[in-house]
C-alpha atoms as a PDB file:
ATOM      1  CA  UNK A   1      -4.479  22.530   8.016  1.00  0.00           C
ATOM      2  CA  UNK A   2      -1.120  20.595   7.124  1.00  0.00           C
ATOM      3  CA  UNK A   3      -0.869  17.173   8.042  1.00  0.00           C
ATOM      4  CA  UNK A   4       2.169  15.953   9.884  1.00  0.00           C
ATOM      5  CA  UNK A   5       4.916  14.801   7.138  1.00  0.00           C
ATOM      6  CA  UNK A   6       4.514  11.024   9.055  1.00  0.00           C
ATOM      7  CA  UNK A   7       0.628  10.667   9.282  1.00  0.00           C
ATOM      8  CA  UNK A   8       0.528  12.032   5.776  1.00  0.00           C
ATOM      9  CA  UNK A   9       2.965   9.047   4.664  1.00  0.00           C
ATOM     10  CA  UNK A  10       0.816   6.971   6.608  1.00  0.00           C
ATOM     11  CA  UNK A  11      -2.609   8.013   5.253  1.00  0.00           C
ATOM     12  CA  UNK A  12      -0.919   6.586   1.459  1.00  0.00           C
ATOM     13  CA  UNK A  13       0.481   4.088   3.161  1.00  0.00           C
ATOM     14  CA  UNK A  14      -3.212   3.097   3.997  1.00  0.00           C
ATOM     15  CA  UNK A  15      -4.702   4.031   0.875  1.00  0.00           C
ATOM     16  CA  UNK A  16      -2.700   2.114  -1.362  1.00  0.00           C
ATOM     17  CA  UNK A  17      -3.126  -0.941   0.850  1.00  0.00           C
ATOM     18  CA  UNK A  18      -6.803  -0.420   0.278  1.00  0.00           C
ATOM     19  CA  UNK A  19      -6.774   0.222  -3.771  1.00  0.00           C
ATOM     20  CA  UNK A  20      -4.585  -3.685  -3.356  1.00  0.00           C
ATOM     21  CA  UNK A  21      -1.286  -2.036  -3.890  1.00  0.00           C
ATOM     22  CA  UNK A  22      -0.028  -4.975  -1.600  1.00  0.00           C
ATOM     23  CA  UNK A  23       3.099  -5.617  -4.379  1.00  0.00           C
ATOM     24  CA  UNK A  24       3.935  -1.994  -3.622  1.00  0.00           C
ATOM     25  CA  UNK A  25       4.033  -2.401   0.389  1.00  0.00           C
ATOM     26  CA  UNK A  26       6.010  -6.068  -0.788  1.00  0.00           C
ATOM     27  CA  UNK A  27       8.551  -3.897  -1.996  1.00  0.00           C
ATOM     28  CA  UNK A  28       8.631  -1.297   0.487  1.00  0.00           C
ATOM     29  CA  UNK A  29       9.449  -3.978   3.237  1.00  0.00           C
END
């Protein structure tokens, strides 16, 4: 089963933010 193109972005989202990729979501915003 595919995962919706947003919840997939979401679920990395969420799992760098978890392995401390916080400078990653810095950038991002």
């Amino acid at each position: 089963v595919a995962l919706d193109p947003t919840i997939e972005s979401i679920t990395k989202f969420l799992f760098q933010y978890k392995q401390g990729g916080i400078r990653q979501i810095t950038i991002l915003v």
